[in-house]
Protein backbone atom coordinates (compact mmCIF):
# COMPACT_ATOMS: atom_id res chain seq x y z
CA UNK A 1 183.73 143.02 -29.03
CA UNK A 2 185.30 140.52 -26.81
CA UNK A 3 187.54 138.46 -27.97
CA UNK A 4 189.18 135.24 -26.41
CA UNK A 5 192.62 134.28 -27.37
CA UNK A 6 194.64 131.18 -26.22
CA UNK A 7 198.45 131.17 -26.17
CA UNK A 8 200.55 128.33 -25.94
CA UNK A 9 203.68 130.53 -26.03
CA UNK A 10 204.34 134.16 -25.46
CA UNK A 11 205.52 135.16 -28.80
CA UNK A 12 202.96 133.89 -30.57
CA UNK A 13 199.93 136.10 -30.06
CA UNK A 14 197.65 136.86 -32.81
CA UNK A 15 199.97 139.60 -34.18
CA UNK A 16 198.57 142.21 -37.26
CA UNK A 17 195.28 140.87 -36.48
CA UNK A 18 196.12 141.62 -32.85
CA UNK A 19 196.57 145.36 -33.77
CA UNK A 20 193.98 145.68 -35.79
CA UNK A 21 192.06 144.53 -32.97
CA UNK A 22 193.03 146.94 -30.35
CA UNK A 23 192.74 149.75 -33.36
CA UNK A 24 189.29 148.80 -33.61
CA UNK A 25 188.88 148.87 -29.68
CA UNK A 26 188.03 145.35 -28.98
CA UNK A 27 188.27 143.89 -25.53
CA UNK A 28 191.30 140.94 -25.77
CA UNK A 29 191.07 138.22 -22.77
CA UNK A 30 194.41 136.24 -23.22
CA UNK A 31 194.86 132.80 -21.60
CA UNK A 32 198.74 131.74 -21.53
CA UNK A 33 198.14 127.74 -21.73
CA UNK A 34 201.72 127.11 -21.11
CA UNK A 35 202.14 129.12 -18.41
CA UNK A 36 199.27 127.65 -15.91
CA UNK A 37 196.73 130.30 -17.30
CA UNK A 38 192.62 128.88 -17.42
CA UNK A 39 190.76 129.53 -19.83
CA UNK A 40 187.36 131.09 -18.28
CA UNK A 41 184.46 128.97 -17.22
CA UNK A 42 181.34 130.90 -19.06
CA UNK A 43 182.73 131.12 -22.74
CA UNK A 44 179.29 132.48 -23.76
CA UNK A 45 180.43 136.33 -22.65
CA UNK A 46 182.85 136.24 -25.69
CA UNK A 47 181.83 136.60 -28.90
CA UNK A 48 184.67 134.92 -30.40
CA UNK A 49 188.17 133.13 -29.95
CA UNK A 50 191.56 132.93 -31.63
CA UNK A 51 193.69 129.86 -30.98
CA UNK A 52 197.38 130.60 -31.90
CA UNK A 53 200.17 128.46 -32.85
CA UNK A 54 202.88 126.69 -30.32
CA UNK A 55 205.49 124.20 -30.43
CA UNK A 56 203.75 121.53 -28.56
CA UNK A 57 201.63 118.96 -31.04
CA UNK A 58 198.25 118.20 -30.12
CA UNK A 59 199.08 114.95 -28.83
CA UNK A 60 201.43 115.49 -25.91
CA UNK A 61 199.07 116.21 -23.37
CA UNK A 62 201.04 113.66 -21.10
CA UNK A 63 203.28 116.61 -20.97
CA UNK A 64 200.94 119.61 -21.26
CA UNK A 65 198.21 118.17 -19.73
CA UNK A 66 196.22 121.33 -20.39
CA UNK A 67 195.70 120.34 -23.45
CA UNK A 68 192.86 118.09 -22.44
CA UNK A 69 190.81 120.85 -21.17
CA UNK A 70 191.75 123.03 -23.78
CA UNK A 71 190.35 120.48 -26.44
CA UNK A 72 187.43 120.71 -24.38
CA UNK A 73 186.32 123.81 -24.16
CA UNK A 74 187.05 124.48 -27.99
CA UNK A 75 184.70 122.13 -28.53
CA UNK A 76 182.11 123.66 -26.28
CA UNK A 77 182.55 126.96 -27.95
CA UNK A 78 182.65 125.88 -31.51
CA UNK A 79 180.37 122.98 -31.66
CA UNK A 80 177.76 123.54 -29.07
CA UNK A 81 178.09 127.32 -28.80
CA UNK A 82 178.46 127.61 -32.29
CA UNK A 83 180.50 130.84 -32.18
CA UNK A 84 183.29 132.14 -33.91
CA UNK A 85 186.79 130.95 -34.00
CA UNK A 86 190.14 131.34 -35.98
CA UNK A 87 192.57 128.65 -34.96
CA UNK A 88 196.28 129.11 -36.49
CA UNK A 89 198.43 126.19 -36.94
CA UNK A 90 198.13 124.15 -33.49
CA UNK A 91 194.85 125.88 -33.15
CA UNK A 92 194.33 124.82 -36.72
CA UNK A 93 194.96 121.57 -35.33
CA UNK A 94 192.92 121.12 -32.32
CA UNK A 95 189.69 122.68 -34.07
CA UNK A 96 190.57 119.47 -36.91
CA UNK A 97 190.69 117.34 -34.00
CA UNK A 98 187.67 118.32 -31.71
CA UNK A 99 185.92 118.18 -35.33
CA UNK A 100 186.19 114.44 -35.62
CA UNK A 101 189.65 114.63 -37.82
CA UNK A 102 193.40 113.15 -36.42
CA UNK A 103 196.50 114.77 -36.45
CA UNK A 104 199.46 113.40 -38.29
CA UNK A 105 203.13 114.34 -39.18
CA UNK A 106 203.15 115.88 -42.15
CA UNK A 107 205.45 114.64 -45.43
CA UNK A 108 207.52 116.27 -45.62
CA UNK A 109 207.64 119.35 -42.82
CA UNK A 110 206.16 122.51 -44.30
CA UNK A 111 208.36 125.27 -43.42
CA UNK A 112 209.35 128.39 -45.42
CA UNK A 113 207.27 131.02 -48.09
CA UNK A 114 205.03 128.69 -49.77
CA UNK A 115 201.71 128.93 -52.26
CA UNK A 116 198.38 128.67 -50.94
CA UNK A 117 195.94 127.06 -53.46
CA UNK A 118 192.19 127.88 -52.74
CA UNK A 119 189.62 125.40 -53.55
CA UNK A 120 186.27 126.84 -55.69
CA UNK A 121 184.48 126.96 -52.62
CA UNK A 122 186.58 130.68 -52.04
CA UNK A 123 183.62 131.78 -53.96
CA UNK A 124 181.18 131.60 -51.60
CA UNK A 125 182.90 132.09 -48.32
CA UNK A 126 182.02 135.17 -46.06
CA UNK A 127 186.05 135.20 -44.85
CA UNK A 128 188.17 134.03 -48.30
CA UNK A 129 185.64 135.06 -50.87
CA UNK A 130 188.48 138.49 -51.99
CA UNK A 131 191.51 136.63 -51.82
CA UNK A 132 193.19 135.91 -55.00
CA UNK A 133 193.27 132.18 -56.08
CA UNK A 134 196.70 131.76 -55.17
CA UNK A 135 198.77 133.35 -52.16
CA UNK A 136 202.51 133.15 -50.61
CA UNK A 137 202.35 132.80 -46.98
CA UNK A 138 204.50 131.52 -44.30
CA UNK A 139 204.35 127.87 -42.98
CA UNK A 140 206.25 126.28 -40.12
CA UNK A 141 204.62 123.07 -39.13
CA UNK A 142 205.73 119.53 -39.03
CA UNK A 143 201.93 117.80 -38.67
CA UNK A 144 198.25 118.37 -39.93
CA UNK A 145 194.98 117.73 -40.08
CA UNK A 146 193.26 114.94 -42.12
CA UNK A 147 190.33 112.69 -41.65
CA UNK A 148 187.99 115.10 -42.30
CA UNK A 149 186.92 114.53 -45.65
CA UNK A 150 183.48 112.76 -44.74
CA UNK A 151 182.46 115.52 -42.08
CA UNK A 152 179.11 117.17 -44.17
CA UNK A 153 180.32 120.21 -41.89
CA UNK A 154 183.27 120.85 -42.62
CA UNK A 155 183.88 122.35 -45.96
CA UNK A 156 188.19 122.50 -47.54
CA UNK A 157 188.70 125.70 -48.88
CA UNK A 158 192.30 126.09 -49.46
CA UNK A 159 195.04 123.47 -49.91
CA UNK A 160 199.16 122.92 -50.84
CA UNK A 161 201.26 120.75 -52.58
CA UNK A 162 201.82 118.77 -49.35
CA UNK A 163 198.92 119.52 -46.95
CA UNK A 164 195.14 119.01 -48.15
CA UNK A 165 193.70 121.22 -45.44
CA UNK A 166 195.68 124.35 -45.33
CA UNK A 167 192.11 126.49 -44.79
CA UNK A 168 188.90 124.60 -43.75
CA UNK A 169 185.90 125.63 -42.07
CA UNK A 170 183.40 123.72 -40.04
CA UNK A 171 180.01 125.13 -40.54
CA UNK A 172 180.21 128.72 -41.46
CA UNK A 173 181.59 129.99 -38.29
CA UNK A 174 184.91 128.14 -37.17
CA UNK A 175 187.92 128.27 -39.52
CA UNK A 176 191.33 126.23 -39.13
CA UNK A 177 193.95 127.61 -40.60
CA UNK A 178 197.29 125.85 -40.72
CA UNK A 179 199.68 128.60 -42.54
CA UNK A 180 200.88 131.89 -40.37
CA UNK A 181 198.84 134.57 -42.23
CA UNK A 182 199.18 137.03 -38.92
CA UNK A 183 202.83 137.49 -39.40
CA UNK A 184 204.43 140.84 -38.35
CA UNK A 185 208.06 141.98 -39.59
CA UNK A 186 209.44 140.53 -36.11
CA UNK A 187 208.55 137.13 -36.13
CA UNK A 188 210.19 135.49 -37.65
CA UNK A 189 213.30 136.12 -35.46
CA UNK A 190 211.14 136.20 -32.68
CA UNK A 191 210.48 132.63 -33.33
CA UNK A 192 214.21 131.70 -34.36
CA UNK A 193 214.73 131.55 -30.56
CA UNK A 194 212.08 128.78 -30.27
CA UNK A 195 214.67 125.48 -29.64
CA UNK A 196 211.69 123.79 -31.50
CA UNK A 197 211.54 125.75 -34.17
CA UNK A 198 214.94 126.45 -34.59
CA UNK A 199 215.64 122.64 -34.93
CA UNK A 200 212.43 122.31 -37.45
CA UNK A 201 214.07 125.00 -39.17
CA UNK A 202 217.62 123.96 -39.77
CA UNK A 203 216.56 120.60 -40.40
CA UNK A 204 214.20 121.75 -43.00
CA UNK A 205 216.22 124.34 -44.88
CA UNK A 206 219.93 123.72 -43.38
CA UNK A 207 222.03 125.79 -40.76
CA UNK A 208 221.87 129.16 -41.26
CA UNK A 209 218.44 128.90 -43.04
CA UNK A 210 216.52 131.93 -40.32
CA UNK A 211 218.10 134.95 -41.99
CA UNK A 212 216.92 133.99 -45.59
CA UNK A 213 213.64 132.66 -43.75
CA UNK A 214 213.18 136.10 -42.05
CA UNK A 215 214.00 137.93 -45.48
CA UNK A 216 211.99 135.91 -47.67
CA UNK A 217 209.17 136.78 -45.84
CA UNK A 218 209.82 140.66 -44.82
CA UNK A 219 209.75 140.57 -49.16
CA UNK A 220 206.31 139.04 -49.36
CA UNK A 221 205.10 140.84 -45.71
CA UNK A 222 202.97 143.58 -47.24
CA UNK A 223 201.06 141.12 -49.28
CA UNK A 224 200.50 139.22 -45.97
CA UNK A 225 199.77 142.21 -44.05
CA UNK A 226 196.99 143.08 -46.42
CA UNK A 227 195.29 139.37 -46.66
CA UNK A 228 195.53 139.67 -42.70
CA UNK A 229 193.35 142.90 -43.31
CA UNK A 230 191.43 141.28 -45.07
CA UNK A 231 190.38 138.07 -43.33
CA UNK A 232 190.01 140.16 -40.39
CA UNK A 233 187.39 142.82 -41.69
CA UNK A 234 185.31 139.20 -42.68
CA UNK A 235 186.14 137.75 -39.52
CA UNK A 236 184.38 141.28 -38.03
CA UNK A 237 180.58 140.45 -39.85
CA UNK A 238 180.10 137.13 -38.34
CA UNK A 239 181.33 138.10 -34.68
């Protein structure tokens, strides 16, 4: 299998899944956005893409003007290629976006171990269908999607307390999914260095907060690892 994946920062790659990946022997193209990276003109050699997380918003393409293209070419591969794609967090966001939804700060800031509510449409999805009704997870995002609720093709299949679409799909074959499900045990200090998330962070959960953030979720990371599994064995039948 080849897979596409699009970066927007280093550190955030598509982690567990990403080793599962190379377990499994798949061929990984990765495209650093930030770092002047394009993303390759004949999508239709790759049978599906990951979009990760960053700490741009999907707005500022004054400033990361790659953006534009980026938006683009989702599109292409999603809507008029119709293949598959797992966007997480900003790639969450731009696949709510190139769907027809807007992007909007969220009230308040989601950041920490949260629940996951799924919707009764779980049942019948080829990805979520084995998950239990409610999951912890990790969230560190400050906008998200909405608008959506009129698209016939887009179908809400998991939600929290604050944001509607935590897990949608559009179709049967593109999935945003605004919660970090792909954690490893290093991330979270990984992404402690992030100025952006850092600030997010502290401002969320006070100074000092990323050593009870990193432990909170090292406590509930074998749960995560295994729902990871899980989504990614789907994720594997309708490449």
């Amino acid at each position: 299998m080849n897979i596409l994946v699009l970066q927007h920062i280093k550190i955030e790659d598509p982690g567990y899944i990403k080793n599962l990946m190379l377990a499994d022997g798949f061929k990984l193209t990765t495209i650093e956005l930030d770092e002047g990276e394009k993303i390759p003109n004949d999508l239709s050699k790759f049978d599906g893409m990951f979009c990760m997380g960053g700490p741009m918003d999907t707005y500022m393409e004054d400033q990361y003007p790659w953006l534009i293209d980026e938006k683009k070419r989702i599109k292409e591969f999603v809507v008029d290629l119709k293949k598959p794609y797992l966007g997480f967090c900003l790639g969450c966001q731009l696949l709510g976006e190139v769907v027809g939804g807007k992007v909007v700060k969220s009230n308040p800031a989601e950041i920490g171990i949260m629940d996951i509510n799924f919707s009764k449409e779980k049942v019948n999805d080829k990805l979520f269908n084995e998950f239990p009704d409610q999951i912890k997870s990790l969230q560190w995002h400050s906008y998200e999607v909405q608008g959506i609720e009129n698209n016939k093709d887009v179908t809400l299949i998991a939600s929290s307390p604050v944001t509607k679409f935590q897990i949608f799909k559009y179709q049967n074959h593109a999935y945003g999914i605004q919660f970090h499900i792909e954690i490893k045990d290093t991330t979270v200090n990984e992404w402690g260095c992030v100025p952006e998330y850092k600030k997010a962070l502290e401002e969320q959960l006070g100074e000092g907060a990323l050593e009870k953030f990193d432990q909170a979720a090292k406590d509930n990371m074998k749960d995560m690892n295994e729902y990871s599994r899980s989504l990614y064995e789907n994720f594997k039948k309708i490449l």
